[in-house]
Protein backbone atom coordinates (compact mmCIF):
# COMPACT_ATOMS: atom_id res chain seq x y z
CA UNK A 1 95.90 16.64 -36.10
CA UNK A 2 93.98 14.46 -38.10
CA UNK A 3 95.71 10.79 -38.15
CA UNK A 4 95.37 8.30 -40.80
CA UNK A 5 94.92 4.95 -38.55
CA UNK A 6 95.46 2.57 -41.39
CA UNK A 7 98.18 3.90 -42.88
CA UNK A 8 100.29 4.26 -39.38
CA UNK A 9 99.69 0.69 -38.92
CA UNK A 10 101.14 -0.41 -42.55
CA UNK A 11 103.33 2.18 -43.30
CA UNK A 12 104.83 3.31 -39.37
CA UNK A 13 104.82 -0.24 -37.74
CA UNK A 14 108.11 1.12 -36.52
CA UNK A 15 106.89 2.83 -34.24
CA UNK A 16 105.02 0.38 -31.56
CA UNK A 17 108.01 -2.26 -33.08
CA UNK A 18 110.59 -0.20 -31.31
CA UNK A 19 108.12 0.31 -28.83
CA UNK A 20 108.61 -3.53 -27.58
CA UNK A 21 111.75 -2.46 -25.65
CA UNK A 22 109.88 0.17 -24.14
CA UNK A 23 107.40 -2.70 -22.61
CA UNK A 24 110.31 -4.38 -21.85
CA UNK A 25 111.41 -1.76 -19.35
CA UNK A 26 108.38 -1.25 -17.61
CA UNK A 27 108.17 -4.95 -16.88
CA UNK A 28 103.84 -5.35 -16.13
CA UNK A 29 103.34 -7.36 -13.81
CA UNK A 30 99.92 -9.55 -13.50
CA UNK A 31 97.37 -7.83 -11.85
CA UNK A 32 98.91 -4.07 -12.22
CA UNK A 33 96.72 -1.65 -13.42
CA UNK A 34 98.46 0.36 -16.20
CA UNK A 35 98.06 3.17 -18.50
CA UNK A 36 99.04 3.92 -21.55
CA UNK A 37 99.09 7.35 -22.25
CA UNK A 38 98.68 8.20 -25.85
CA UNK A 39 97.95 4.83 -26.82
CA UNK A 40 97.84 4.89 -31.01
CA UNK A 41 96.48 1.71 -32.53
CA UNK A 42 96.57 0.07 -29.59
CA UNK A 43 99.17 -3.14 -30.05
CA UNK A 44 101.41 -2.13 -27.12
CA UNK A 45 98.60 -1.95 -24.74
CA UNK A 46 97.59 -5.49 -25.90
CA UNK A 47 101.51 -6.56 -24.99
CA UNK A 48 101.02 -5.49 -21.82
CA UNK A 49 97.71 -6.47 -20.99
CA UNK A 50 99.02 -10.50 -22.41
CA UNK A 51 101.06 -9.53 -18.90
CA UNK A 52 98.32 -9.78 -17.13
CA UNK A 53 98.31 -6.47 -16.27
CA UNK A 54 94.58 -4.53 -16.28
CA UNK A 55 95.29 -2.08 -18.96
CA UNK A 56 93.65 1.14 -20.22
CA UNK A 57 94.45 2.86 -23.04
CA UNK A 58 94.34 6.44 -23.62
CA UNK A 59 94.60 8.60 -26.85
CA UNK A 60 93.10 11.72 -28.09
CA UNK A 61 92.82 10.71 -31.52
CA UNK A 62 89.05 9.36 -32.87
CA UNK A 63 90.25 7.42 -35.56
CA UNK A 64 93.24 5.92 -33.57
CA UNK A 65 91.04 4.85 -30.67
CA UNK A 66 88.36 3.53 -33.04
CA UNK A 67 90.99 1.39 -34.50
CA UNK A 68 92.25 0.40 -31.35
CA UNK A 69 88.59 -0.70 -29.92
CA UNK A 70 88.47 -2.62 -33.81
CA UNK A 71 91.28 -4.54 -33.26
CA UNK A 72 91.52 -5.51 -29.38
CA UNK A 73 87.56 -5.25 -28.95
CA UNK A 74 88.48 -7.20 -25.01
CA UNK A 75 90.43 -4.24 -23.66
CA UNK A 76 89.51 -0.24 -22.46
CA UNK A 77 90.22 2.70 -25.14
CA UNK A 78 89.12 5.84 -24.02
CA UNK A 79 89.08 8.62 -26.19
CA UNK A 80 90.26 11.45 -24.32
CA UNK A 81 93.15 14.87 -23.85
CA UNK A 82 95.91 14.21 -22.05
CA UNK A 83 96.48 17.87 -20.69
CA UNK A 84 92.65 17.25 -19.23
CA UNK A 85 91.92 13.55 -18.62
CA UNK A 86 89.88 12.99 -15.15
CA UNK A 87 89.74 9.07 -14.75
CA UNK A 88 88.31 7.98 -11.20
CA UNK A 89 91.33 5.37 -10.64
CA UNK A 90 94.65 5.60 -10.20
CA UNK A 91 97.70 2.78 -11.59
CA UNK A 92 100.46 1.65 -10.25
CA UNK A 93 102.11 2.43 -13.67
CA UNK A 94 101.49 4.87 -16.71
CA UNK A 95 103.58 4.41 -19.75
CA UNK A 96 104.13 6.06 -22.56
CA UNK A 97 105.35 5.64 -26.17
CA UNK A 98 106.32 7.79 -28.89
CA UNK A 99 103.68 10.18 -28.03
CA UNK A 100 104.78 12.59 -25.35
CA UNK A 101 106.39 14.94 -28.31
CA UNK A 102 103.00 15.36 -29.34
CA UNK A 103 101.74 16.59 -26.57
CA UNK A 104 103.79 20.43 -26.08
CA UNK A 105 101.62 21.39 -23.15
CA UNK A 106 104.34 19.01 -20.95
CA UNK A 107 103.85 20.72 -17.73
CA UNK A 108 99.91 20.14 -17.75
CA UNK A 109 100.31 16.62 -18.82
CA UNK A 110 102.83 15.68 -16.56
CA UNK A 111 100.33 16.97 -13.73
CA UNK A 112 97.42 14.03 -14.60
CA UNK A 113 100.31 11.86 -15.00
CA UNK A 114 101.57 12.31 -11.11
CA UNK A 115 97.90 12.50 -10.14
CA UNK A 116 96.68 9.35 -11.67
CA UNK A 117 99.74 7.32 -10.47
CA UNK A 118 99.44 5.56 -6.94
CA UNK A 119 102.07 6.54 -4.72
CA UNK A 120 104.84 4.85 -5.60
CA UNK A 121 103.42 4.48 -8.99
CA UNK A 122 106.21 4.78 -11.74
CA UNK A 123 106.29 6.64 -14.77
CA UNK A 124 107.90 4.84 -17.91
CA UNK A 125 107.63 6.36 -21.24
CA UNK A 126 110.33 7.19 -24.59
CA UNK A 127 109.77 9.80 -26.50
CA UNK A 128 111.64 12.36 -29.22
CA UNK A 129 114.12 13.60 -27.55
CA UNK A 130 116.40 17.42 -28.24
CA UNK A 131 117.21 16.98 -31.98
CA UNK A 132 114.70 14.67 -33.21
CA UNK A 133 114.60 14.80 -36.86
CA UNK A 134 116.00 18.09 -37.46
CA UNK A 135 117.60 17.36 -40.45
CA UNK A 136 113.92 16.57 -41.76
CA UNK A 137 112.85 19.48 -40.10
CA UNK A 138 115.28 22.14 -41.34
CA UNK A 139 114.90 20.73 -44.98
CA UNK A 140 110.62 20.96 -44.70
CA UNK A 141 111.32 24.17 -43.32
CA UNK A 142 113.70 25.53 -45.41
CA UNK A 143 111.56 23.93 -48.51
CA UNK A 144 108.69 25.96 -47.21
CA UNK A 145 110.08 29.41 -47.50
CA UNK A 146 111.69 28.83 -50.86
CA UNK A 147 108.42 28.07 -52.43
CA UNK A 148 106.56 30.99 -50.35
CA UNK A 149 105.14 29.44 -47.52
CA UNK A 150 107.49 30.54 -44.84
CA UNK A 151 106.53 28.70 -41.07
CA UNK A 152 108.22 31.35 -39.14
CA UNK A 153 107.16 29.24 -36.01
CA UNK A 154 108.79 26.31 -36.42
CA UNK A 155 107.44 22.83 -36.14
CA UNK A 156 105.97 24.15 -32.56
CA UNK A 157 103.54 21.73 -32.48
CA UNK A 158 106.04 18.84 -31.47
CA UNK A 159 108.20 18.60 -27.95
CA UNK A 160 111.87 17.57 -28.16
CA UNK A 161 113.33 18.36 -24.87
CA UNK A 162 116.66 17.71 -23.63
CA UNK A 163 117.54 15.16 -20.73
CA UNK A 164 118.06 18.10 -18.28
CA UNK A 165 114.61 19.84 -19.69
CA UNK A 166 112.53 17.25 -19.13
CA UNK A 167 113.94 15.75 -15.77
CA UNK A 168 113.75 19.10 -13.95
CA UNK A 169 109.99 19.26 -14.97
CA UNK A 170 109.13 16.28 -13.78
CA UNK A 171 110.93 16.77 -10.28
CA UNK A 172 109.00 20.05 -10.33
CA UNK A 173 105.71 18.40 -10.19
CA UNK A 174 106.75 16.00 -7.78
CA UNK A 175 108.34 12.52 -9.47
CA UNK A 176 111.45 11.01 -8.26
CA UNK A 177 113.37 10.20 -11.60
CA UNK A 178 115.30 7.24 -11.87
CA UNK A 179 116.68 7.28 -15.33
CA UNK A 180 116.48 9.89 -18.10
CA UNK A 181 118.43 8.62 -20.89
CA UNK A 182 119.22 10.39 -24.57
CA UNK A 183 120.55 8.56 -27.74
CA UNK A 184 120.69 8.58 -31.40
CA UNK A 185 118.20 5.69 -32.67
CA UNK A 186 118.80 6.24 -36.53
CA UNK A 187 115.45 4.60 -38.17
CA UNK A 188 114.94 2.39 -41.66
CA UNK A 189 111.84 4.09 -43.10
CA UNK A 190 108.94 1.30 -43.97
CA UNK A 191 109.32 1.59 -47.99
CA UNK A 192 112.76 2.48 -49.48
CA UNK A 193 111.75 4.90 -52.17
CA UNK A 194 108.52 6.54 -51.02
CA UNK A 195 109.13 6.09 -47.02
CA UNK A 196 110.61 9.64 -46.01
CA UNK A 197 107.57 10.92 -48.24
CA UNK A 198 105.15 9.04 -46.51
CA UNK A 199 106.60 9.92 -43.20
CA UNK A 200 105.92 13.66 -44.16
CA UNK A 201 102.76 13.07 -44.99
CA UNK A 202 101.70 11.38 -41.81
CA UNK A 203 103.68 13.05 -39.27
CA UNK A 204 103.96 16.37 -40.78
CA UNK A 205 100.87 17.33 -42.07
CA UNK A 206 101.41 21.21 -40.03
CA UNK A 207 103.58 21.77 -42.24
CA UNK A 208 101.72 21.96 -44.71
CA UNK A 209 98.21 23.63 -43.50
CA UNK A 210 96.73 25.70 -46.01
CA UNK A 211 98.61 24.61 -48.72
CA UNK A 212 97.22 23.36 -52.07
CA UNK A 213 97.32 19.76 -52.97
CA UNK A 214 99.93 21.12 -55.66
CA UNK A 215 101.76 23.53 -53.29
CA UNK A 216 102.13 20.64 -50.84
CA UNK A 217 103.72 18.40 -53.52
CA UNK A 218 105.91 20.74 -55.10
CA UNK A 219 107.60 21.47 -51.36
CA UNK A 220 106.94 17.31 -50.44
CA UNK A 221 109.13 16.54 -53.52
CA UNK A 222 112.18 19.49 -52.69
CA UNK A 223 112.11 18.42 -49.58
CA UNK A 224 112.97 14.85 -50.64
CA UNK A 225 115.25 15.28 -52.59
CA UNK A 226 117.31 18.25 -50.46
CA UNK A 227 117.57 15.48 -47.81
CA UNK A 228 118.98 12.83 -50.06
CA UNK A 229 122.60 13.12 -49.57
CA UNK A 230 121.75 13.14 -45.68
CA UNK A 231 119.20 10.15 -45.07
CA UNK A 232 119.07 8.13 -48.18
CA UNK A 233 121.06 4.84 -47.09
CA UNK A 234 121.91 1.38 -48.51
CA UNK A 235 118.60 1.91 -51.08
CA UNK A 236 116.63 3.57 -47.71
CA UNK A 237 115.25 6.27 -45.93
CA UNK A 238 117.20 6.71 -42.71
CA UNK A 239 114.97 9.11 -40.74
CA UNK A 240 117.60 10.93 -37.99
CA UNK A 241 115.77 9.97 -34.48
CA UNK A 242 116.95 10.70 -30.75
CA UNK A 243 114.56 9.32 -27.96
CA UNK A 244 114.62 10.34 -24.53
CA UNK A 245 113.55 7.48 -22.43
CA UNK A 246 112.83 8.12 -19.00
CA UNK A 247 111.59 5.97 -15.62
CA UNK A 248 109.75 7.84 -12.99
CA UNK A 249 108.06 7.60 -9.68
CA UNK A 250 105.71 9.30 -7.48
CA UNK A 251 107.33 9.15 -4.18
CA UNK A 252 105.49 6.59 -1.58
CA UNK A 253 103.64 8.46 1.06
């Protein structure tokens, strides 16, 4: 998916803002080596490399990991798949946030995860958890085969497991979990009139593959306005989040 790194930084703050608490839990300590597995823009690794933690920072994306390198020039971005990634190290911690539902191939993931962690290197990561937006995604979907362009598919491309899902793969491939929590975290959109627009257009851009600039709109626009009643609040956009946040370790040897 092609991301547009300015506008997720102006428009999706939201995202490494809720991310803070995330940090939080992991605690860095100075002189950890951490990870940060699907990085973005970058300004959570910088939180926890002002730890004094030696940070990396992965992501997949070009233009997110360009943006990243543009606006924390001191610390490591490297640009690379996190079903795939072969670093030489390993870190005492890998975390993780708001982009493990983009990544569906879990099991292979979760594989360079345990093998890059130190042993009793922990895991700590949030991401959409078993219903995340599916209000947003019914609508898009629904909006899709009314105007002709039926997705019979689904939106396959993201991962929303469940608590129980997600636990039992990780045990599979080794981790001790600790905590694997799931809760509603209902979300103010950046701009009250445009913001559930904007969201499709940066998040869901599958959804609309192949489709003409005027296609795209027509569905964009039904879409909106089908999920009015539901996620319009107080003058907002309300977009219907669940998280699954989860702490991990690879057992000590």
């Amino acid at each position: 998916m092609h991301w547009n790194a300015a506008t997720y930084t102006q428009q999706h703050n939201f995202v490494f803002g809720y991310g803070e608490s995330v940090v939080a839990l992991l605690a860095p300590q100075p002189g950890e080596t951490i990870l940060d597995l699907g990085c973005g823009s970058g300004e959570l690794t910088q939180q926890i490399g002002q730890a004094g933690a030696a940070v990396v920072g992965l992501d997949a994306s070009p233009e997110m990991v360009a943006l990243a390198r543009q606006q924390f020039p001191a610390l490591d971005f490297r640009l690379a798949d996190a079903t795939t990634f072969d670093f030489a190290e390993q870190f005492d911690a890998v975390f993780s946030n708001a982009a493990l539902h983009w990544m569906p191939a879990a099991t292979a993931v979760a594989q360079r995860v345990y093998q890059h962690l130190r042993p009793g290197g922990r895991l700590v990561a949030e991401l959409g958890g078993r219903g995340n937006v599916a209000q947003i995604v019914a609508a898009t979907l629904h909006q899709l085969r009314q105007h002709g362009h039926p997705r019979p598919q689904g939106a396959d491309w993201w991962y929303f497991p469940s608590v129980g899902e997600y636990a039992s793969l990780l045990e599979h491939q080794g981790f001790r979990v600790r905590l694997a929590l799931h809760f509603d975290r209902p979300t103010p959109l950046a701009d009250p009139e445009t913001g559930l627009a904007d969201w499709l257009n940066q998040f869901g851009g599958y959804f609309f593959a192949g489709l003409s600039d005027a296609e795209r709109a027509a569905v964009l626009a039904a879409t909106v306005e089908q999920l009015r009643p539901a996620l319009w609040h107080e003058g907002r956009w309300v977009a219907d989040y669940k998280r699954l946040r989860i702490v991990a370790e690879r057992p000590a040897e």
